[in-house]
Protein backbone atom coordinates (compact mmCIF):
# COMPACT_ATOMS: atom_id res chain seq x y z
CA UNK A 1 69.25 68.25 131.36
CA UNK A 2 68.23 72.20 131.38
CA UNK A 3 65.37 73.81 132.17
CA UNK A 4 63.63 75.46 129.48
CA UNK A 5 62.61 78.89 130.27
CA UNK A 6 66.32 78.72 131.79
CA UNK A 7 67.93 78.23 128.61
CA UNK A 8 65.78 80.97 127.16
CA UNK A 9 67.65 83.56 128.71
CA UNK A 10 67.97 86.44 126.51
CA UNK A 11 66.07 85.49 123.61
CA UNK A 12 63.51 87.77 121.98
CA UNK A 13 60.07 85.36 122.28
CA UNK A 14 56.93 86.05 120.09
CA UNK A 15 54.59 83.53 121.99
CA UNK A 16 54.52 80.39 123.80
CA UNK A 17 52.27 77.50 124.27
CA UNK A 18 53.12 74.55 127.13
CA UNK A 19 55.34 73.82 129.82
CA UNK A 20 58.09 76.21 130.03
CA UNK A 21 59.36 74.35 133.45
CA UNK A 22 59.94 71.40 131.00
CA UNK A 23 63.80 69.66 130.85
CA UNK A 24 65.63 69.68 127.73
CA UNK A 25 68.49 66.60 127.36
CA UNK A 26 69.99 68.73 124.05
CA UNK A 27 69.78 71.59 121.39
CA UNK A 28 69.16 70.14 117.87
CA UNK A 29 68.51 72.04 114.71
CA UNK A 30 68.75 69.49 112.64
CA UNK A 31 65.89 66.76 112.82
CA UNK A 32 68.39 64.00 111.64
CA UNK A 33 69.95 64.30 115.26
CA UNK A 34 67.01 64.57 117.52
CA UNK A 35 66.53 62.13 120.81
CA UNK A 36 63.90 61.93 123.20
CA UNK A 37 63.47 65.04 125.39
CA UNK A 38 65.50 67.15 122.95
CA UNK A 39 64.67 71.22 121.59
CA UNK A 40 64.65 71.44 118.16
CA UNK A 41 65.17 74.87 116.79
CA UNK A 42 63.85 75.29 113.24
CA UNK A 43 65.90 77.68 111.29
CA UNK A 44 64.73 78.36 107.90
CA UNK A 45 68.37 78.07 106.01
CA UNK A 46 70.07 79.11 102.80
CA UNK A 47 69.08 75.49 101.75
CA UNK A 48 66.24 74.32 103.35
CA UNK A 49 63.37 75.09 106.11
CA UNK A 50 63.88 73.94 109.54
CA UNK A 51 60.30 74.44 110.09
CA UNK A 52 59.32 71.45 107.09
CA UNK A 53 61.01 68.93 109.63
CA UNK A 54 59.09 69.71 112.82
CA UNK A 55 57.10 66.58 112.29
CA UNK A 56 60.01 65.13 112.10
CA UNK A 57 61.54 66.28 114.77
CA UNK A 58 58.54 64.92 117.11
CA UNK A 59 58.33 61.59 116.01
CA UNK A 60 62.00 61.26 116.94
CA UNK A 61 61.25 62.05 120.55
CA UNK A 62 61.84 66.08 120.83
CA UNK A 63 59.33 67.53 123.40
CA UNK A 64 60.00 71.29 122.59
CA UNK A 65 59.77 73.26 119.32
CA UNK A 66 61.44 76.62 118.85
CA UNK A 67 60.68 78.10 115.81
CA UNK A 68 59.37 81.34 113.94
CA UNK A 69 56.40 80.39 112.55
CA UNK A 70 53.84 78.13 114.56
CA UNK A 71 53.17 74.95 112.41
CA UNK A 72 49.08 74.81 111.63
CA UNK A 73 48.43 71.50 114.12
CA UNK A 74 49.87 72.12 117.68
CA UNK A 75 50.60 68.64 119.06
CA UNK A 76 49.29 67.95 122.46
CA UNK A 77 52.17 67.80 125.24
CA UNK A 78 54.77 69.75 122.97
CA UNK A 79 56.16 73.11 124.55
CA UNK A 80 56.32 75.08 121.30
CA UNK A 81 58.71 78.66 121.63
CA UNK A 82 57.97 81.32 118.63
CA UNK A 83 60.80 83.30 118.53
CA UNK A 84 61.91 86.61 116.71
CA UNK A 85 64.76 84.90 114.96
CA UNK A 86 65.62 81.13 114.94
CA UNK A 87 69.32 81.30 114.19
CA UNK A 88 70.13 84.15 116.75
CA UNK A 89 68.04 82.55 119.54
CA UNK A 90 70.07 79.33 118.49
CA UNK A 91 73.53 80.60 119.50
CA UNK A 92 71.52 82.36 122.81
CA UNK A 93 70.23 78.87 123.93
CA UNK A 94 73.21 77.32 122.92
CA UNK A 95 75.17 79.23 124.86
CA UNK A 96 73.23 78.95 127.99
CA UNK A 97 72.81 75.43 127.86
CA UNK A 98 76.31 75.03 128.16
CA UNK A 99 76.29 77.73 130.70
CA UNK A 100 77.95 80.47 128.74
CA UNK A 101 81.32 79.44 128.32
CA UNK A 102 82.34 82.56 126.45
CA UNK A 103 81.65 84.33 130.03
CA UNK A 104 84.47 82.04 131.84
CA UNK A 105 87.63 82.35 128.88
CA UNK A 106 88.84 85.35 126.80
CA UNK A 107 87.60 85.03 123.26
CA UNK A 108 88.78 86.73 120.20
CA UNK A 109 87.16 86.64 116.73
CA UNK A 110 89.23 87.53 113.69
CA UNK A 111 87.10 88.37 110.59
CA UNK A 112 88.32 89.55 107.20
CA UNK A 113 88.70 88.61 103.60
CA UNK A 114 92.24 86.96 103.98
CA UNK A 115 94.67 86.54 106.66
CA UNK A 116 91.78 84.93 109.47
CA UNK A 117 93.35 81.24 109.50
CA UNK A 118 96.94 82.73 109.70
CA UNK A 119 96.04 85.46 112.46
CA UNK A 120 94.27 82.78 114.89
CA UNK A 121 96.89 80.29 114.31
CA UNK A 122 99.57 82.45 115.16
CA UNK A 123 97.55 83.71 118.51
CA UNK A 124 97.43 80.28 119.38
CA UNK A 125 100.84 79.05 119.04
CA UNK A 126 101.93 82.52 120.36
CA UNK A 127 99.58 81.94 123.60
CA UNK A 128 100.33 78.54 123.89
CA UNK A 129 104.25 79.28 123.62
CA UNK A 130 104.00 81.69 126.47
CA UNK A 131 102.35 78.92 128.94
CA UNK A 132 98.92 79.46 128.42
CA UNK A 133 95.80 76.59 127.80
CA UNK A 134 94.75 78.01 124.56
CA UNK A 135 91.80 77.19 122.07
CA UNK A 136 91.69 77.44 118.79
CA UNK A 137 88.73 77.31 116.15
CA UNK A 138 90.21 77.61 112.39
CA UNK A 139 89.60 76.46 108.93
CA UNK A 140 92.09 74.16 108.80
CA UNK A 141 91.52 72.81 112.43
CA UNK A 142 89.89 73.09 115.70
CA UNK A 143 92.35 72.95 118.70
CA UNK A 144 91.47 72.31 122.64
CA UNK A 145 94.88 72.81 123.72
CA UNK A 146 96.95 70.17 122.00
CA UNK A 147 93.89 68.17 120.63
CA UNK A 148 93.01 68.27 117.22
CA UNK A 149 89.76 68.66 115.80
CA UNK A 150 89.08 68.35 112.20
CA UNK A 151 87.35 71.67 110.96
CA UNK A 152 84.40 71.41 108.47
CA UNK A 153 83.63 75.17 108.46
CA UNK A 154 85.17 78.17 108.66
CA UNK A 155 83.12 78.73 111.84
CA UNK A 156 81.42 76.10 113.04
CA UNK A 157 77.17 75.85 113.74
CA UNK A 158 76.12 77.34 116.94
CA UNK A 159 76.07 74.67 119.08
CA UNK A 160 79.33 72.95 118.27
CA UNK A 161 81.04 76.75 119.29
CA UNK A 162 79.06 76.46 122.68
CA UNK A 163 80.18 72.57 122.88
CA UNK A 164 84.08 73.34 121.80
CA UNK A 165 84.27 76.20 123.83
CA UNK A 166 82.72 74.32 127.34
CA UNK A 167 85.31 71.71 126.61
CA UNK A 168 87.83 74.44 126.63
CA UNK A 169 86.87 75.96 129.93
CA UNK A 170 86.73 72.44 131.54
CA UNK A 171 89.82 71.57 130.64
CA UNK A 172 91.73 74.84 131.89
CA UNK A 173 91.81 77.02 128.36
CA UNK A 174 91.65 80.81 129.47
CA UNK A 175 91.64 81.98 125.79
CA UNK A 176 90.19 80.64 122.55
CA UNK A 177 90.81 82.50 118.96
CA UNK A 178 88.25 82.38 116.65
CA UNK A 179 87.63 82.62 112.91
CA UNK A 180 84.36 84.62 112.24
CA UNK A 181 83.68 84.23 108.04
CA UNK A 182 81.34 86.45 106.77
CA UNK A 183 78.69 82.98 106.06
CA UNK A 184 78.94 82.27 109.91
CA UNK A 185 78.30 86.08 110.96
CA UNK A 186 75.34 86.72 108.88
CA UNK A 187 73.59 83.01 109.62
CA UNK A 188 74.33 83.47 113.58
CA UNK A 189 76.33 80.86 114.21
CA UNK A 190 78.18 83.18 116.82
CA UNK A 191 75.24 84.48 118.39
CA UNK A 192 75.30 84.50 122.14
CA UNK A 193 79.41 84.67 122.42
CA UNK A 194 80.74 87.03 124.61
CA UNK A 195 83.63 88.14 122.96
CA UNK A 196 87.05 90.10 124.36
CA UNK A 197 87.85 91.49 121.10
CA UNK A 198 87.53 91.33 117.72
CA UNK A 199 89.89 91.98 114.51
CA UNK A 200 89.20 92.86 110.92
CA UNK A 201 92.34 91.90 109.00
CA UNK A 202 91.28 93.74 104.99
CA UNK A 203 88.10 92.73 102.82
CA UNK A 204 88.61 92.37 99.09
CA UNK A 205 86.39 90.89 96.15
CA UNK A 206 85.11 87.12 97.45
CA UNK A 207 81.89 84.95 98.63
CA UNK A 208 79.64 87.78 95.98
CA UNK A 209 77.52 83.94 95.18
CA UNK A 210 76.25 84.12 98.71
CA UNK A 211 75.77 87.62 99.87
CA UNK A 212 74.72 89.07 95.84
CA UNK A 213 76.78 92.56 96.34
CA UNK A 214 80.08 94.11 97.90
CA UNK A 215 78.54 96.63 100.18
CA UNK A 216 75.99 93.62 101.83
CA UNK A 217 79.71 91.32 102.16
CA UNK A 218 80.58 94.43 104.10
CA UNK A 219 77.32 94.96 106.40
CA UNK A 220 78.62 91.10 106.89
CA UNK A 221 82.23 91.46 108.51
CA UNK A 222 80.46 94.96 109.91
CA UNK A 223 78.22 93.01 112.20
CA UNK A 224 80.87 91.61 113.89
CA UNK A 225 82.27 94.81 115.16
CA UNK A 226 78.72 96.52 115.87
CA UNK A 227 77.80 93.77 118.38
CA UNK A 228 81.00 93.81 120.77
CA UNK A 229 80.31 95.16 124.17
CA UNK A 230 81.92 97.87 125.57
CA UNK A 231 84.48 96.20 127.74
CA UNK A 232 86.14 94.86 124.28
CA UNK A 233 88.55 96.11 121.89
CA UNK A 234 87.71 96.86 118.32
CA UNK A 235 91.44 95.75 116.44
CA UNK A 236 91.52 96.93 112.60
CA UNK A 237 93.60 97.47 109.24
CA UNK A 238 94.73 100.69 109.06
CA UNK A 239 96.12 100.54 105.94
CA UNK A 240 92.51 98.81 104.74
CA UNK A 241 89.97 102.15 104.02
CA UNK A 242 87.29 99.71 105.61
CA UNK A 243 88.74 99.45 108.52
CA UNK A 244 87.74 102.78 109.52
CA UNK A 245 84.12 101.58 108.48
CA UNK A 246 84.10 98.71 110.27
CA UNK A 247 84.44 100.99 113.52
CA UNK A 248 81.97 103.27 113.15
CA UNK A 249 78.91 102.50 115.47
CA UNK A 250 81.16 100.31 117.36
CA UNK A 251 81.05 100.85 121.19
CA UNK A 252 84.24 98.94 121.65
CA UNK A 253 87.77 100.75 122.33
CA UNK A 254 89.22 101.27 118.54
CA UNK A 255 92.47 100.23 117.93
CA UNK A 256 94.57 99.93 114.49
CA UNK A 257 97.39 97.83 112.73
CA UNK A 258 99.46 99.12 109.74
CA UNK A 259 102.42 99.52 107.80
CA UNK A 260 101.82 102.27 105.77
CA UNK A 261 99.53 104.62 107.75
CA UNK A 262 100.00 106.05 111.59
CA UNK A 263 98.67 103.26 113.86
CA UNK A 264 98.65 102.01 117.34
CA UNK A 265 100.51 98.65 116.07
CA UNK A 266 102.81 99.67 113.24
CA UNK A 267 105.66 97.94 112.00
CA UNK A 268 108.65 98.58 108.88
CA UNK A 269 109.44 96.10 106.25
CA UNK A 270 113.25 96.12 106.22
CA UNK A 271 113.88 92.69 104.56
CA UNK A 272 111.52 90.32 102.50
CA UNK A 273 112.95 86.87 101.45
CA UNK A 274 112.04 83.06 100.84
CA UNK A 275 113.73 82.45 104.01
CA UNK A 276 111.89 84.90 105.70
CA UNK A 277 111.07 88.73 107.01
CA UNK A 278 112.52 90.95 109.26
CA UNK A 279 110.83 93.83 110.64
CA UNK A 280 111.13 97.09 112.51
CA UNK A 281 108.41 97.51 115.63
CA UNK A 282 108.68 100.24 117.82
CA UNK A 283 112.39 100.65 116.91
CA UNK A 284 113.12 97.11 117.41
CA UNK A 285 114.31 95.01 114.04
CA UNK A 286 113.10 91.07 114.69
CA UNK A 287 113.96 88.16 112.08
CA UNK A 288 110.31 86.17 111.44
CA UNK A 289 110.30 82.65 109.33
CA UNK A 290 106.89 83.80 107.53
CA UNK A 291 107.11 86.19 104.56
CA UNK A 292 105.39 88.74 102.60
CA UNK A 293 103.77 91.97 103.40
CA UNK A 294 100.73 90.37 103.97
CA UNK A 295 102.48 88.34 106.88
CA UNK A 296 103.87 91.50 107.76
CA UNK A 297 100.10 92.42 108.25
CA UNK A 298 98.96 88.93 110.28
CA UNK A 299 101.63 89.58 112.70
CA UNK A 300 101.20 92.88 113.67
CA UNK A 301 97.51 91.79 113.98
CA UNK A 302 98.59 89.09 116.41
CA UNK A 303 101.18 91.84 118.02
CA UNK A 304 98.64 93.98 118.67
CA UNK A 305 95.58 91.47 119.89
CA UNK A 306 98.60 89.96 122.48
CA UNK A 307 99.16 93.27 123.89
CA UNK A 308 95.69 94.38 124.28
CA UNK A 309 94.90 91.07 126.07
CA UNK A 310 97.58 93.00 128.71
CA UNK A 311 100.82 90.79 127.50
CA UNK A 312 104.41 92.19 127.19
CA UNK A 313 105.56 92.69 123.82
CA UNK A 314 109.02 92.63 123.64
CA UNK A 315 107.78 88.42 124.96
CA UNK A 316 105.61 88.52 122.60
CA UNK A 317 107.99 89.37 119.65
CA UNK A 318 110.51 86.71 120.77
CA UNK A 319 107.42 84.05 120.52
CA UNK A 320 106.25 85.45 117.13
CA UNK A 321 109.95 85.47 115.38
CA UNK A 322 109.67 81.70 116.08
CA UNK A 323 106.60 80.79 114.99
CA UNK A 324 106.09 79.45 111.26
CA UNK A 325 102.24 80.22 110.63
CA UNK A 326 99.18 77.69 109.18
CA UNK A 327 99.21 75.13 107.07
CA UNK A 328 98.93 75.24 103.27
CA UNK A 329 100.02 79.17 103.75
CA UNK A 330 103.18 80.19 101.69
CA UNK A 331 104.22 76.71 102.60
CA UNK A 332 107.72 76.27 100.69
CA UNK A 333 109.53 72.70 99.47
CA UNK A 334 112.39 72.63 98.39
CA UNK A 335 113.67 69.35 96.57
CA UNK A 336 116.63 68.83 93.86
CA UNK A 337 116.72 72.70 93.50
CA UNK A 338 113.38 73.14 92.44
CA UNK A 339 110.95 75.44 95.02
CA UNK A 340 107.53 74.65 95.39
CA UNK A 341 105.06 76.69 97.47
CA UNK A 342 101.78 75.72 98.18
CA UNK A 343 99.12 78.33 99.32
CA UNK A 344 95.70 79.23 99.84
CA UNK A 345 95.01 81.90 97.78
CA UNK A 346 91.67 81.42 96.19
CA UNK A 347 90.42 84.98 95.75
CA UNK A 348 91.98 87.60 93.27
CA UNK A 349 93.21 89.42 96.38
CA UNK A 350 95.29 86.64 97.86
CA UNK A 351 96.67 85.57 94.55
CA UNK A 352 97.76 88.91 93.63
CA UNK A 353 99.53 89.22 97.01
CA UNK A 354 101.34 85.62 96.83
CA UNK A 355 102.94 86.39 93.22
CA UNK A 356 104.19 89.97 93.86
CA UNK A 357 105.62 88.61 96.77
CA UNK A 358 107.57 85.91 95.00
CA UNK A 359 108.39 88.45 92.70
CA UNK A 360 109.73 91.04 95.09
CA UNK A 361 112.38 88.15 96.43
CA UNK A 362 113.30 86.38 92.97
CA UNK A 363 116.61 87.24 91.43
CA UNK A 364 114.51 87.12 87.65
CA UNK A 365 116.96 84.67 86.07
CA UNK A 366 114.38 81.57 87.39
CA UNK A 367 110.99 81.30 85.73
CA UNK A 368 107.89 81.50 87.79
CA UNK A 369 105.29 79.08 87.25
CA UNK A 370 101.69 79.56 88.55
CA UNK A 371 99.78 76.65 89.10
CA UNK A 372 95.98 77.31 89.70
CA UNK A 373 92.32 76.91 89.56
CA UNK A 374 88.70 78.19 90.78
CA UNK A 375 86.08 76.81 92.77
CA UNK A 376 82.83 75.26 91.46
CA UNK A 377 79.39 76.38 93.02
CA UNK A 378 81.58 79.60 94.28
CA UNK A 379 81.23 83.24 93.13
CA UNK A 380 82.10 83.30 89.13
CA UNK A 381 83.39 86.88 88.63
CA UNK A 382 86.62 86.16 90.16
CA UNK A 383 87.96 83.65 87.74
CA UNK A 384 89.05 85.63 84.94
CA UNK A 385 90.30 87.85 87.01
CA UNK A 386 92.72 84.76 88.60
CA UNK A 387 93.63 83.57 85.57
CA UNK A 388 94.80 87.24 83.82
CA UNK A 389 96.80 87.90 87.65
CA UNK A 390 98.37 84.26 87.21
CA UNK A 391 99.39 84.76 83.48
CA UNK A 392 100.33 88.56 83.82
CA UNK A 393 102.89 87.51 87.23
CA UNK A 394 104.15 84.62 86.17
CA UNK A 395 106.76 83.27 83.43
CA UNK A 396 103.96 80.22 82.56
CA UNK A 397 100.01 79.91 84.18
CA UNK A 398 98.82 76.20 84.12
CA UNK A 399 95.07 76.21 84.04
CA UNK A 400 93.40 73.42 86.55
CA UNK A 401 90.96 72.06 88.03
CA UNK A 402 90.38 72.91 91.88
CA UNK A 403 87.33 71.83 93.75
CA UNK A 404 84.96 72.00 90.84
CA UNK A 405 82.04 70.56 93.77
CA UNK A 406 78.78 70.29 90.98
CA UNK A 407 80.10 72.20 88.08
CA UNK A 408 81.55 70.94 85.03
CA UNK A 409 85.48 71.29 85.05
CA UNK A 410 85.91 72.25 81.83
CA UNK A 411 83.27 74.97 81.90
CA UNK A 412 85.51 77.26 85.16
CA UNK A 413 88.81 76.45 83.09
CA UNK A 414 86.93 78.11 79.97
CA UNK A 415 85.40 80.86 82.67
CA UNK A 416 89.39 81.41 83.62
CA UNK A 417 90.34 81.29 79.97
CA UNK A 418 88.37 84.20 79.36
CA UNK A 419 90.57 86.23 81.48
CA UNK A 420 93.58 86.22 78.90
CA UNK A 421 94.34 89.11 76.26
CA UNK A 422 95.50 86.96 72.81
CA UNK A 423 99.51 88.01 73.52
CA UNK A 424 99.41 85.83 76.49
CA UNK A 425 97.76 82.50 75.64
CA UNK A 426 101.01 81.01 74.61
CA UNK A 427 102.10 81.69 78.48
CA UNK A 428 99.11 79.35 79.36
CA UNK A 429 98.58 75.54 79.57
CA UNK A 430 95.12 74.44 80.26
CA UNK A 431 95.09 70.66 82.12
CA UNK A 432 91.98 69.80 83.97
CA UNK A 433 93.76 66.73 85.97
CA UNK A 434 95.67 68.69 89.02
CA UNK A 435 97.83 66.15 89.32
CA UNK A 436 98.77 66.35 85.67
CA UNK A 437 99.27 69.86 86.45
CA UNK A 438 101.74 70.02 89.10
CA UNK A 439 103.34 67.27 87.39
CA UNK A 440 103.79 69.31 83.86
CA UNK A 441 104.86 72.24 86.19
CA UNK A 442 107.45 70.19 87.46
CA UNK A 443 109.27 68.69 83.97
CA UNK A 444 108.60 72.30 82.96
CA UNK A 445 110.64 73.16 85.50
CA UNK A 446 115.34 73.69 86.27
CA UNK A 447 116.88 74.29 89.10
CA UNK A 448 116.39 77.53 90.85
CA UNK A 449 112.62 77.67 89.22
CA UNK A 450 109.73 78.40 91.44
CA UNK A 451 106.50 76.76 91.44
CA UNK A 452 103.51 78.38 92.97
CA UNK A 453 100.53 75.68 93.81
CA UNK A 454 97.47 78.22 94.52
CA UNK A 455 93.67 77.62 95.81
CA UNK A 456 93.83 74.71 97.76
CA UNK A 457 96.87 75.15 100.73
CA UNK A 458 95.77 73.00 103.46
CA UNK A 459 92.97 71.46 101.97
CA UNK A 460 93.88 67.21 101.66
CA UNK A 461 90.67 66.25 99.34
CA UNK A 462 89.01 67.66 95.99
CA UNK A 463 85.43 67.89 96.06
CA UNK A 464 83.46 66.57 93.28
CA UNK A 465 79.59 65.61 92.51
CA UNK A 466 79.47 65.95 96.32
CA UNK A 467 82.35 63.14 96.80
CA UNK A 468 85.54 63.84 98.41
CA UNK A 469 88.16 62.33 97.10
CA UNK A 470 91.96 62.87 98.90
CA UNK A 471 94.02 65.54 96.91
CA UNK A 472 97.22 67.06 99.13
CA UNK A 473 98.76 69.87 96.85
CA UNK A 474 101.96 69.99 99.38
CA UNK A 475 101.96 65.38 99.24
CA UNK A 476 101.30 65.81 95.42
CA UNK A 477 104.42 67.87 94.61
CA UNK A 478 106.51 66.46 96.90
CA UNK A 479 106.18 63.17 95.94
CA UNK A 480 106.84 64.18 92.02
CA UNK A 481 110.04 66.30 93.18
CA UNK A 482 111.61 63.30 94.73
CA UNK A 483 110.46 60.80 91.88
CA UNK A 484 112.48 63.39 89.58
CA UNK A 485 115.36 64.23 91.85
CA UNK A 486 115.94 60.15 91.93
CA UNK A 487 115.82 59.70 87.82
């Protein structure tokens, strides 16, 4: 239990009405999870209005209302708090009910268009290699030292942060690593974290359905980087010509990671292969197990956070050139002579940069086949532009269905189709079943062939109508590799 005007520490009030002295048991913003004595914040959200469920809220038991807008009827023996902005004030009182966790471990926020669930991955196993208790908070999962958490967002709401990161701090983490997406930075859900640094790893074309242009997806992953404190480091892409933007305004020390432009963290390419990528730093050539330039990239981002956090690199380097990455990144499987790799990639950006670097190791005498699919509900612009990179990299593009969520199938594949000039239909197959899919890609498929699996990497489920239903792309082709290799 927390005292009110204790937990309201920080936050920009409007007006207040009742007992500020008043004991709050928890911090609820949705009115499904209120108990007696709890604060319900009402946010007024992408979907629906906090502020329609204060009723709600006090029949369930909560005593104190923090909201915007002051409902018409003020209840008798209700503390209500108006506040400037619900969301923001959320993270603020979450953090203090917890008593600001982010104050007592070193926490780093990685924002960008790709690379975020590879960067903090790495940190952790990289932190955690080198003896330390070490937090994690990803896409693909949430980590209090070696417990698992399953992830739901990219970021999770306010609260849960606050909650994850006490946890942390009571059980002896001194650093967490942090995914910030561009949804959880503009709704607030980091509000009232105190962070030690933040990186920007590039930004290309993605999440246009929620924030309507480029420049306001920008102001987005800009945020993050205009509200760092002065004690913390500002960690960019030097090679990205927003990096330079995300810095400006930005009181914390600027810092930058390339391999094409001068840099504080820059690092050579001397050797890119399916087995992996060796790299010159500083004069010294290290062998890594992830590959690609744009691993090249999420390793001198982790290089460069580790050393600012005041460890020794030539440690750190022997702890990265052991490390394998995330899950459902470039992962690679290789049955009966056939190679399968299963990533990510879901934006044009991603895609482009998983095919040219298949095609930058292969010998040319294998085919290449591509398969891959777009996202229902998600922004529609980008799916001709998938399809016409997957056809114009690959020997053979095989059309499918990804998480279609509310949308009809059929409709994205004909979106994708859209994307292909009349020469290259005949490279295409269109199958809406994704198991069909990888299967087809498969028979289509000799030894020596690669098969790229894009859009879903980690992901175990396929969402659709709102029901998800388990889908593993990496289980999937494994499972018809070794059915084959046995016929």
């Amino acid at each position: 239990m927390k005292v009110l005007k204790d937990i309201l520490y920080k936050v920009s009030l409007t007006s207040t009405i009742g007992d500020m002295e008043i004991r709050v048991s928890s911090i609820v913003f949705d009115s499904r999870n209120v108990m007696a004595r709890s604060a319900f914040v009402a946010i007024a959200g992408t979907q629906v209005d906090g502020h329609e469920f204060i009723a709600t809220a006090l029949k369930k038991g909560a005593t104190v209302i923090i909201c915007e807008k002051l409902p018409e009827e003020i209840t008798e023996g209700i503390t209500y708090v108006q506040v400037v902005n619900s969301a923001k004030a959320l993270g603020i009182i979450a953090s203090n009910f917890f008593d600001n966790p982010s104050e007592k471990i070193k926490v780093v926020g990685v924002t960008g268009t790709n690379g975020k669930t590879t960067t903090v991955t790495l940190l952790h196993q990289l932190f955690v290699a080198m003896g330390y208790s070490t937090g994690l908070l990803s896409t693909v999962e949430n980590k209090i030292n070696e417990e698992v958490i399953p992830a739901t967002h990219t970021t999770p709401d306010a609260v849960s942060v606050q909650a994850l990161l006490r946890k942390m701090v009571d059980e002896g983490c001194t650093h967490c690593f942090m995914e910030a997406s561009s949804h959880a930075i503009v709704q607030e859900r980091i509000a009232g974290l105190k962070l030690a640094g933040a990186v920007f790893t590039n930004i290309t074309h993605d999440h246009l359905d929620y924030h309507g242009t480029f420049d306001e997806y920008i102001k987005a992953k800009k945020k993050l980087f205009d509200e760092l404190p002065k004690d913390a480091f500002a960690l960019v892409n030097g090679d990205d010509r927003r990096g330079s933007v995300m810095l400006q305004n930005c009181k914390a020390a600027h810092h930058t990671f390339a391999l094409k432009t001068s840099a504080d963290f820059k690092a050579k390419i001397i050797s890119n292969t399916l087995e992996g990528l060796e790299l010159d730093i500083n004069g010294k050539q290290i062998w890594f197990r992830m590959i690609g330039a744009f691993n090249a990239y999420n390793l001198l981002g982790a290089l460069g956070v580790a050393s600012l956090l005041g460890e020794d690199e030539d440690e750190v380097l022997r702890a990265l050139s052991a490390i394998k990455g995330a899950k459902g990144r470039f992962d690679r499987i290789s049955i009966g002579g056939i190679i399968a790799i299963v990533d990510y990639a879901h934006t044009p950006d991603a895609l482009d940069n998983v095919l040219k670097t298949i095609n930058g190791v292969r010998t040319g005498n294998e085919q290449l086949i591509t398969v891959v699919g777009c996202g229902g509900n998600r922004d529609k612009t980008k799916r001709p532009i998938m399809a016409k990179l997957a056809v114009s990299e690959s020997n053979k593009a095989i059309f499918t269905s990804d998480n279609p969520r509310f949308e009809d199938p059929m409709a994205i594949l004909r979106e994708m189709q859209a994307g292909v000039g009349p020469s290259e239909v005949r490279k295409t197959l269109t199958i809406e079943d994704r198991r069909e899919a990888i299967k087809t890609a498969v028979m289509l498929s000799k030894k020596g062939d690669i098969i790229l699996i894009a859009g879903k990497g980690h992901e175990d489920y396929q969402e659709i109508q709102g029901v998800k239903h388990h889908f593993d792309d990496a289980e999937v082709v494994t499972e018809i590799l070794e059915q084959l290799t046995r016929n």
